[in-house]
Protein backbone atom coordinates (compact mmCIF):
# COMPACT_ATOMS: atom_id res chain seq x y z
CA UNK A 1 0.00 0.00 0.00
CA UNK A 2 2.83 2.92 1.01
CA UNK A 3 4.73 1.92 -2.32
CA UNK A 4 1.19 2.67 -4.28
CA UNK A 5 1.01 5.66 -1.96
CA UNK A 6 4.60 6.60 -2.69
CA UNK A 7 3.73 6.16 -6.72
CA UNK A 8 0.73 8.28 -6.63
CA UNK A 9 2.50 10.60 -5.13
CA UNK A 10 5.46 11.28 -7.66
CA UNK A 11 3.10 11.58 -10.61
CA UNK A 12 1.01 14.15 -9.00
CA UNK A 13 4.28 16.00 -8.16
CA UNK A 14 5.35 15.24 -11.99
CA UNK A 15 1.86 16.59 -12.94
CA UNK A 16 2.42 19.77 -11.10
CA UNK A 17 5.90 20.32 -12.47
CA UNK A 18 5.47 20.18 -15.98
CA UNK A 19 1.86 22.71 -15.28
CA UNK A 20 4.28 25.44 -13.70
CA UNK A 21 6.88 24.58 -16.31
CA UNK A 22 8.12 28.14 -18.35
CA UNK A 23 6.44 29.22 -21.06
CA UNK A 24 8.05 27.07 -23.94
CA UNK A 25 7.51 23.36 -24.63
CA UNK A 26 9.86 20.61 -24.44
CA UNK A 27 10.03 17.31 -26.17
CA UNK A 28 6.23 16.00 -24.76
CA UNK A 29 4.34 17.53 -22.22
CA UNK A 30 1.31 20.21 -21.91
CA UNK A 31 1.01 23.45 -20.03
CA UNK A 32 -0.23 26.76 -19.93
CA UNK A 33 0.67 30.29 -20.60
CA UNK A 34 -1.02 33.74 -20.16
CA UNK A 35 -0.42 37.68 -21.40
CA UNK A 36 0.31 40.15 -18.79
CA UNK A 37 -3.22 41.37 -18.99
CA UNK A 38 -4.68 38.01 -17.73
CA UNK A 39 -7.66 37.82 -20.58
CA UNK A 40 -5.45 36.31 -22.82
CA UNK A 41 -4.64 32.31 -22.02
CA UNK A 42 -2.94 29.22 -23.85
CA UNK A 43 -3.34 25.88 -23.32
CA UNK A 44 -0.49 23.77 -25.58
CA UNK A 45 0.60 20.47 -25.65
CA UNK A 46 3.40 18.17 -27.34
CA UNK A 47 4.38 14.95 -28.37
CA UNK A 48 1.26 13.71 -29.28
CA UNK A 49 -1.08 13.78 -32.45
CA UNK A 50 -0.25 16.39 -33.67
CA UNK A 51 2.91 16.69 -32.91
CA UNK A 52 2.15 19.98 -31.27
CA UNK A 53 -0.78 22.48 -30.89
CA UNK A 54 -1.71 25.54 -28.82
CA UNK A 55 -5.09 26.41 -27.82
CA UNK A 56 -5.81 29.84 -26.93
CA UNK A 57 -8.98 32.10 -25.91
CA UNK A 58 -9.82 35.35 -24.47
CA UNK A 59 -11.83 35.31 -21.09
CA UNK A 60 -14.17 37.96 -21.92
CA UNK A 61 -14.91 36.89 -25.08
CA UNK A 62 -13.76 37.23 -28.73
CA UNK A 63 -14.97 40.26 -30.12
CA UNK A 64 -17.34 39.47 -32.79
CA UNK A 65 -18.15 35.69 -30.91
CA UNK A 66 -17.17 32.83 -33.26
CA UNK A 67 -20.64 32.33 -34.82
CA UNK A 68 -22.48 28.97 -32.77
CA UNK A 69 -22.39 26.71 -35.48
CA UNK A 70 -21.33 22.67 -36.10
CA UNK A 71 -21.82 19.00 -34.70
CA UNK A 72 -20.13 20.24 -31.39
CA UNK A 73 -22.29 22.62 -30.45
CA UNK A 74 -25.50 19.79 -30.43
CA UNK A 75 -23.58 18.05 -27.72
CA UNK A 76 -21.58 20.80 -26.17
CA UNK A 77 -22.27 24.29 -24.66
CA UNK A 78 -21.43 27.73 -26.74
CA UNK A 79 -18.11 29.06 -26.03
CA UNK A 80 -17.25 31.66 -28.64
CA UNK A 81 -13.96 32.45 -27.08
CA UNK A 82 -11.16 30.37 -27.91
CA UNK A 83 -9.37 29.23 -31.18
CA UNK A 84 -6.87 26.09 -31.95
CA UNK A 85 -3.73 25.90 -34.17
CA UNK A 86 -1.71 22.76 -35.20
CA UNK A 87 1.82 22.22 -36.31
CA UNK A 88 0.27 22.34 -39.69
CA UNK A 89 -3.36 23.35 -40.84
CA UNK A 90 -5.41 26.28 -40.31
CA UNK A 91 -6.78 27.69 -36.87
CA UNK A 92 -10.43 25.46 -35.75
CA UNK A 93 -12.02 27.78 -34.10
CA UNK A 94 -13.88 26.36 -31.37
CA UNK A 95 -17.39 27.21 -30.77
CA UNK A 96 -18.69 25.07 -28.53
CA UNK A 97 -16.93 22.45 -26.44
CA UNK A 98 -17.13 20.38 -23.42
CA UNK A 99 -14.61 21.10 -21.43
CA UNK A 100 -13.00 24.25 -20.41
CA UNK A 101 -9.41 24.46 -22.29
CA UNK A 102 -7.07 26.83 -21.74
CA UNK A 103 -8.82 28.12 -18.91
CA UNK A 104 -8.96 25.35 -16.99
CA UNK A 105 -5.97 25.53 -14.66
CA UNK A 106 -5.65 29.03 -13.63
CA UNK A 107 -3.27 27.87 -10.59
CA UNK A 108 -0.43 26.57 -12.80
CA UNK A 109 -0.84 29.73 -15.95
CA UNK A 110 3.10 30.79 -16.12
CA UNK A 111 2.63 34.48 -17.63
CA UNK A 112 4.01 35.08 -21.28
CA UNK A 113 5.69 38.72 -20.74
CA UNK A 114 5.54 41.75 -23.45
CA UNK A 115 7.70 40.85 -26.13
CA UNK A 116 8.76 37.40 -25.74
CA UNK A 117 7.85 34.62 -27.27
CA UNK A 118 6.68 30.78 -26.61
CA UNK A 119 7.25 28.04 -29.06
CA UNK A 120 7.07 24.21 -29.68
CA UNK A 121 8.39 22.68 -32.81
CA UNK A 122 6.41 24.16 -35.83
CA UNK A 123 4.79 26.56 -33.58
CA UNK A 124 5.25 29.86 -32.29
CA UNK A 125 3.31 32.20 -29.88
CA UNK A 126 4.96 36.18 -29.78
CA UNK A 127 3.08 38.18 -27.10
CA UNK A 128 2.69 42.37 -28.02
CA UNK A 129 1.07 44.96 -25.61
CA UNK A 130 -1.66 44.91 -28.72
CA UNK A 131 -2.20 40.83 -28.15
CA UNK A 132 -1.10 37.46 -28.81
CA UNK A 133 0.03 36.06 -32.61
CA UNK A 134 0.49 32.30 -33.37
CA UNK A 135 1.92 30.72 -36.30
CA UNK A 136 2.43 27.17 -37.58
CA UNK A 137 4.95 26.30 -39.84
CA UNK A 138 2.41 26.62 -42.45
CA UNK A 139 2.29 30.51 -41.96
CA UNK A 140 -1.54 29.96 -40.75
CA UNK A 141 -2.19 31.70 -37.65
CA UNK A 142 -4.14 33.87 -35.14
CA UNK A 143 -4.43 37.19 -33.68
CA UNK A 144 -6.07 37.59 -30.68
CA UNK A 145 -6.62 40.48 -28.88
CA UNK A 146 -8.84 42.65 -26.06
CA UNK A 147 -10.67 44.29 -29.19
CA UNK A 148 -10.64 42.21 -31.70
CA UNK A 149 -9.22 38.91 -33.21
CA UNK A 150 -8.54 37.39 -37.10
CA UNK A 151 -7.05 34.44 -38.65
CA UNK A 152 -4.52 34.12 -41.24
């Protein structure tokens, strides 16, 4: 029983470590990041299928809402607020879903300062004080920001 103890133990604390790892992805693992503002927060993951992919939505809302629309949204409640870009595609943006993304561990949300940056391979993340843009190696991308958002 204390070695089953002892095992749940060190993959909670592995759990915790790699949510309150920097803003920048390793190898395989998942985490989150945040603008300075708060409003603005990332969810990403790596090593997995895809290979990488950032997930990223604005907690008052994106301004106009991502229209309710799709399969997902006869299962799932309206979100409007969040987008999703891969190592390659475009950006899915995510009307409804069933689960609450990027902000779903505000706890363990490293902040991505003015002017830096966040990447994974085949993605990148650069944080402005006019909002967050993600690219894929594709050159497809996001803007996101208080006012307004596009893809690209």
């Amino acid at each position: 029983m204390r070695g089953l103890l002892a095992a749940a133990a060190a993959a909670a604390a592995a759990v915790l470590l790699a949510l309150a790892a920097p803003a920048g992805a390793g190898t395989d693992g998942f985490g989150f990041f945040k603008t300075p503002s708060g409003k603005i927060v990332c969810q990403w993951a790596t090593g997995g299928t895809p290979s990488a992919s950032v997930e990223c939505g604005v907690t008052t809302g994106l301004k106009p809402p991502i229209p309710r629309s799709g399969v997902a949204c006869q299962h799932f409640d309206y979100v409007g607020n969040r987008v999703s870009l891969s190592v390659t595609g475009r950006v899915e943006k995510i009307a409804c879903a069933g689960d609450a993304g990027p902000f779903g561990d505000p706890g363990h949300t490293v902040y991505l300062h003015y002017g830096k940056t966040w990447s994974a391979p085949g993605l990148t993340c650069k944080e402005t004080t006019n909002g967050l843009t993600c690219r894929n190696r594709d050159g497809h991308g996001f803007f996101l920001g208080l006012r307004g958002w596009r893809t690209f």
